[in-house]
Protein backbone atom coordinates (compact mmCIF):
# COMPACT_ATOMS: atom_id res chain seq x y z
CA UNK A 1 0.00 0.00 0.00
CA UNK A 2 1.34 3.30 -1.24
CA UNK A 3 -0.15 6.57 1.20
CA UNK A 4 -1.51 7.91 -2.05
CA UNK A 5 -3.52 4.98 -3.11
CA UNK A 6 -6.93 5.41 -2.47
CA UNK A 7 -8.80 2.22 -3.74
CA UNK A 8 -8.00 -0.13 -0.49
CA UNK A 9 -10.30 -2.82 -1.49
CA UNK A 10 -7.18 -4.78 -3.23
CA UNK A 11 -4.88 -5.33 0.27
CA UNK A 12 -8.16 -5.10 2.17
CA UNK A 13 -9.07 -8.63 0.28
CA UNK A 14 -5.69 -9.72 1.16
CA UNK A 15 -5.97 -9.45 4.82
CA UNK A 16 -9.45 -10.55 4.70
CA UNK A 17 -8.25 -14.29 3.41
CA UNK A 18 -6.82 -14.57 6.77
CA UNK A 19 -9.95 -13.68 8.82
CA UNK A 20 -8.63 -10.94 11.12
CA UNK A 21 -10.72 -10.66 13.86
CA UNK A 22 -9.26 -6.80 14.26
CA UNK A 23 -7.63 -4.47 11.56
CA UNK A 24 -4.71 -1.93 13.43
CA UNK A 25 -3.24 0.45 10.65
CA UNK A 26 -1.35 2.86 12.11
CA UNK A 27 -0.98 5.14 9.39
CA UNK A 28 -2.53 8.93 8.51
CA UNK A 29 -5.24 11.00 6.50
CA UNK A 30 -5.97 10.33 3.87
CA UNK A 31 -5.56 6.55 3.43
CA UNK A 32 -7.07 6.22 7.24
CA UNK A 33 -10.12 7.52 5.47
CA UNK A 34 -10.31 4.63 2.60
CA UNK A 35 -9.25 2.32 4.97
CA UNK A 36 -12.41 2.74 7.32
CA UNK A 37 -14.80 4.08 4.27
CA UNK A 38 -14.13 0.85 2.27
CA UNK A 39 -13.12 -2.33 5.03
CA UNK A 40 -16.69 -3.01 5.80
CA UNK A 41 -17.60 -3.98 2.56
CA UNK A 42 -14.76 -6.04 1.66
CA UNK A 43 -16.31 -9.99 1.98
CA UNK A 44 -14.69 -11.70 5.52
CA UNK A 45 -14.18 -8.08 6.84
CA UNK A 46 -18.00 -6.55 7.83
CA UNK A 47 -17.70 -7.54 11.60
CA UNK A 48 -13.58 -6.85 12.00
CA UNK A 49 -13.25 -4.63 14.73
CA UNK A 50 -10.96 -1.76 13.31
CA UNK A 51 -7.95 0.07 15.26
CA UNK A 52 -5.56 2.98 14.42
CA UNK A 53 -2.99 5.02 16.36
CA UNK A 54 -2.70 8.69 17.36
CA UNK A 55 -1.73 9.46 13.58
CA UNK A 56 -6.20 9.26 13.46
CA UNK A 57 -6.88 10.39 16.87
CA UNK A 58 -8.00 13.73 15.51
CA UNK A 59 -11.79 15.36 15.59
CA UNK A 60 -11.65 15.80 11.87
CA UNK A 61 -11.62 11.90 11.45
CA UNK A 62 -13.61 11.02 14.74
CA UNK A 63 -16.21 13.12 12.75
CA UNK A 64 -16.56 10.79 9.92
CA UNK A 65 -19.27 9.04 10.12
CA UNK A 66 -16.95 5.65 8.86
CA UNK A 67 -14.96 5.81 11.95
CA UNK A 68 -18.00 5.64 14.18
CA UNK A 69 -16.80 2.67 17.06
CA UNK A 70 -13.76 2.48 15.93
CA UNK A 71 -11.02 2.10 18.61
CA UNK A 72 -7.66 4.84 18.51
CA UNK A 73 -4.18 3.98 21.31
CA UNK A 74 -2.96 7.14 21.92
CA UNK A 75 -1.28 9.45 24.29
CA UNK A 76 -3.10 9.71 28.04
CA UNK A 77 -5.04 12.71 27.97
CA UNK A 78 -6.61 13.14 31.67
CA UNK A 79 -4.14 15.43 33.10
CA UNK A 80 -6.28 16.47 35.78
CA UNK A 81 -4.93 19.30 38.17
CA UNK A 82 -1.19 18.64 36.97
CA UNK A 83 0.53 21.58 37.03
CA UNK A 84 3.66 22.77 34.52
CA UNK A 85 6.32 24.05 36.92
CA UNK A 86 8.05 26.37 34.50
CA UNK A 87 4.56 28.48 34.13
CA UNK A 88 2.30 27.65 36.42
CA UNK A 89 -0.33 26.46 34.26
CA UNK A 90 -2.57 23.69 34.51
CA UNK A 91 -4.15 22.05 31.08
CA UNK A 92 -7.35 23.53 31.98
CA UNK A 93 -5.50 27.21 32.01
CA UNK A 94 -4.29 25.99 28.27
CA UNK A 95 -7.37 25.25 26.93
CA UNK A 96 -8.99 28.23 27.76
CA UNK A 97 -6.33 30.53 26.30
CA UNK A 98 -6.49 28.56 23.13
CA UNK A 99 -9.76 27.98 22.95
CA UNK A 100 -10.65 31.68 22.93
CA UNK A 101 -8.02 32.47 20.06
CA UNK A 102 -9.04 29.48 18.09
CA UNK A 103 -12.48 28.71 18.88
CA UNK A 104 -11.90 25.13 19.33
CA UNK A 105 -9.79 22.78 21.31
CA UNK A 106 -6.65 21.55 19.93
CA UNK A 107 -7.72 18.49 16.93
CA UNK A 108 -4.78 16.22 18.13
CA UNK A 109 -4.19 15.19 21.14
CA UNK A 110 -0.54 15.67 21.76
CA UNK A 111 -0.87 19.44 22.57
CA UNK A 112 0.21 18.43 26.04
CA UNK A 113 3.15 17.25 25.35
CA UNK A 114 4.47 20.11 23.09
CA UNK A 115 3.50 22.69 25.89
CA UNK A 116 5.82 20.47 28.21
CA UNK A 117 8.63 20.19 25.53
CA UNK A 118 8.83 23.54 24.26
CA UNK A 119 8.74 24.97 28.24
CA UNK A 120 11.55 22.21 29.27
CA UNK A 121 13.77 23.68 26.10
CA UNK A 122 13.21 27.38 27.02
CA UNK A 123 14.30 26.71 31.00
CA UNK A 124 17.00 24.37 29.06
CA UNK A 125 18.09 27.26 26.81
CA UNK A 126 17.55 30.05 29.82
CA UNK A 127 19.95 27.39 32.00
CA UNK A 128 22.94 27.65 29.20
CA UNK A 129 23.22 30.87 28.10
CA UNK A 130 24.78 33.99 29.50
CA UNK A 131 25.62 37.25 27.92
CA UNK A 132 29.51 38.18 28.25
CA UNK A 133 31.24 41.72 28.52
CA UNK A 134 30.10 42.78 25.34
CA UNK A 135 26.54 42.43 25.52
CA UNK A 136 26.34 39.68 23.43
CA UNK A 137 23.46 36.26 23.94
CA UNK A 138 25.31 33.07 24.04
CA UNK A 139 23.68 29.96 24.46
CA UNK A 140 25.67 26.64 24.83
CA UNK A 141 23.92 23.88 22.90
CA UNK A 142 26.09 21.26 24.89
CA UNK A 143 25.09 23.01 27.87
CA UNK A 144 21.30 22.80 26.44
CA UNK A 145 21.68 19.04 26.31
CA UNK A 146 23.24 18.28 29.77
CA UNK A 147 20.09 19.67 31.10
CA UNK A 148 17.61 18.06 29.41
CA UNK A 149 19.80 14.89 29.92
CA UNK A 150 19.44 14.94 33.42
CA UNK A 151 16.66 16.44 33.97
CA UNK A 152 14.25 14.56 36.57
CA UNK A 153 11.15 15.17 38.40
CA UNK A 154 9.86 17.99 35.89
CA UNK A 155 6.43 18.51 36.47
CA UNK A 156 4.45 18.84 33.50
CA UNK A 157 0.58 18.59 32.23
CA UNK A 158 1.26 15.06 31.06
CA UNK A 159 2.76 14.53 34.98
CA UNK A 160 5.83 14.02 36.14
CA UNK A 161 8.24 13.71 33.45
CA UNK A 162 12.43 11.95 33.85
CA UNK A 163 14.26 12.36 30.96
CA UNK A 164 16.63 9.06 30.13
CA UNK A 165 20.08 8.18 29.10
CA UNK A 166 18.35 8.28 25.27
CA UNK A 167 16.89 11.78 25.10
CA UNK A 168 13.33 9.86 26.04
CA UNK A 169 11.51 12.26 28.38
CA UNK A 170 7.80 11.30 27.53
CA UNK A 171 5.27 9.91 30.66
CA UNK A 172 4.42 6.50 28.77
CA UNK A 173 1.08 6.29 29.95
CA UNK A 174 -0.89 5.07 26.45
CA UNK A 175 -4.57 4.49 26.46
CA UNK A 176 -7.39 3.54 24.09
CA UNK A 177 -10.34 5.28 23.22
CA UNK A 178 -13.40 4.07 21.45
CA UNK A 179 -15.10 6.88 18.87
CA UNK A 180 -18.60 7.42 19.96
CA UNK A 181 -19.64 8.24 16.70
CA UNK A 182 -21.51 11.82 14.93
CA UNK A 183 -19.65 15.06 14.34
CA UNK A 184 -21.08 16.30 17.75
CA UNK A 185 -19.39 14.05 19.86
CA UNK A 186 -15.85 13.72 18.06
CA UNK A 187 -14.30 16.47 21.09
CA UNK A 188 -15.86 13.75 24.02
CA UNK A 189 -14.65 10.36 21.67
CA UNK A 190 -11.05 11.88 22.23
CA UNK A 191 -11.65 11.13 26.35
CA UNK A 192 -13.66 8.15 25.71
CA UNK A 193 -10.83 5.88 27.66
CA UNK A 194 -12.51 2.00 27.39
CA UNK A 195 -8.59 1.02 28.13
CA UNK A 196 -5.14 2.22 29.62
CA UNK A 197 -1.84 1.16 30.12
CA UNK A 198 1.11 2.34 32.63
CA UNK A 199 4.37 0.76 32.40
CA UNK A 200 5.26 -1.16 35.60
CA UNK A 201 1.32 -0.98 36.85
């Protein structure tokens, strides 16, 4: 399957001849789209239960109408009162501020996690630099890196986040949500949790 094919009924038939009794594709718009439009009808594939990844856990393709009960693994999204450290800010706080520019709440769900990362590289970047006798910014990208390496204990939106001897700083806390189905209730299928999974719980 090439991501610009759009007639999936040829590998769909393939993977039908093995009776799947569940369909993961982990892939993005727009094959997600043919996948889900055209899987039902494909002989040996109307009752498969079908799953995708975070690359679909969006509100534009909860909305479809094809995607209705379909089940998405993504990123934990109940933050609760978790607090970022470096601004205060709870994901509530967030929300607000970006739903009144935007009108909506974020489409993906990962807008956590980017709030965490991009305040963990400003302290990062605020921790190694320094501006000499003559005025000038410098900012030492080694010195940028030894932070982040060892940083531990950062509190974030996502929770408490330890960065590892790889660069890996994410809370890997993945759960799976099951799309209610309509347009209308694409923003409540995001937090629609039927499963989660901590490491070492």
């Amino acid at each position: 399957m090439n991501k610009e094919d759009t007639d999936m009924v040829p590998v769909l038939t393939e993977i039908a001849a093995g009776s799947p009794e569940a369909l993961f594709f982990p892939i993005f718009q727009p094959a997600g789209d043919f996948i889900a439009d055209q899987a039902p009808g494909v002989s040996g594939l109307e009752g498969t239960v079908l799953l995708a990844a975070d690359g679909l856990l969006n509100t534009n393709y909860l909305a479809l109408p094809q995607t209705a009960g379909m089940y998405f693994s993504g990123p934990d999204s109940r933050f609760g009162d978790n607090v970022n450290q470096s601004t205060g800010k709870t994901a509530q706080d967030f929300l607000a501020v970006y739903e009144e520019n935007w009108g909506e709440a974020p489409a993906a769900p990962f807008w956590a996690h980017g709030y965490d990362a991009t305040t963990m590289l400003l302290d990062a970047i605020a921790a190694a630099s320094y501006v000499d006798g003559d005025g000038n910014l410098n900012i030492d990208r080694q010195g940028i890196r030894d932070y982040l390496d060892g940083l531990q204990g950062f509190s974030g939106l996502i929770g408490t986040i330890n960065c590892d001897d790889f660069g890996d700083c994410g809370a890997a806390r993945i759960t799976v949500v099951q799309n209610i189905g309509g347009e209308e209730n694409a923003p409540a299928s995001m937090n629609n949790v039927v499963f989660s999974y901590v490491p070492g719980q």
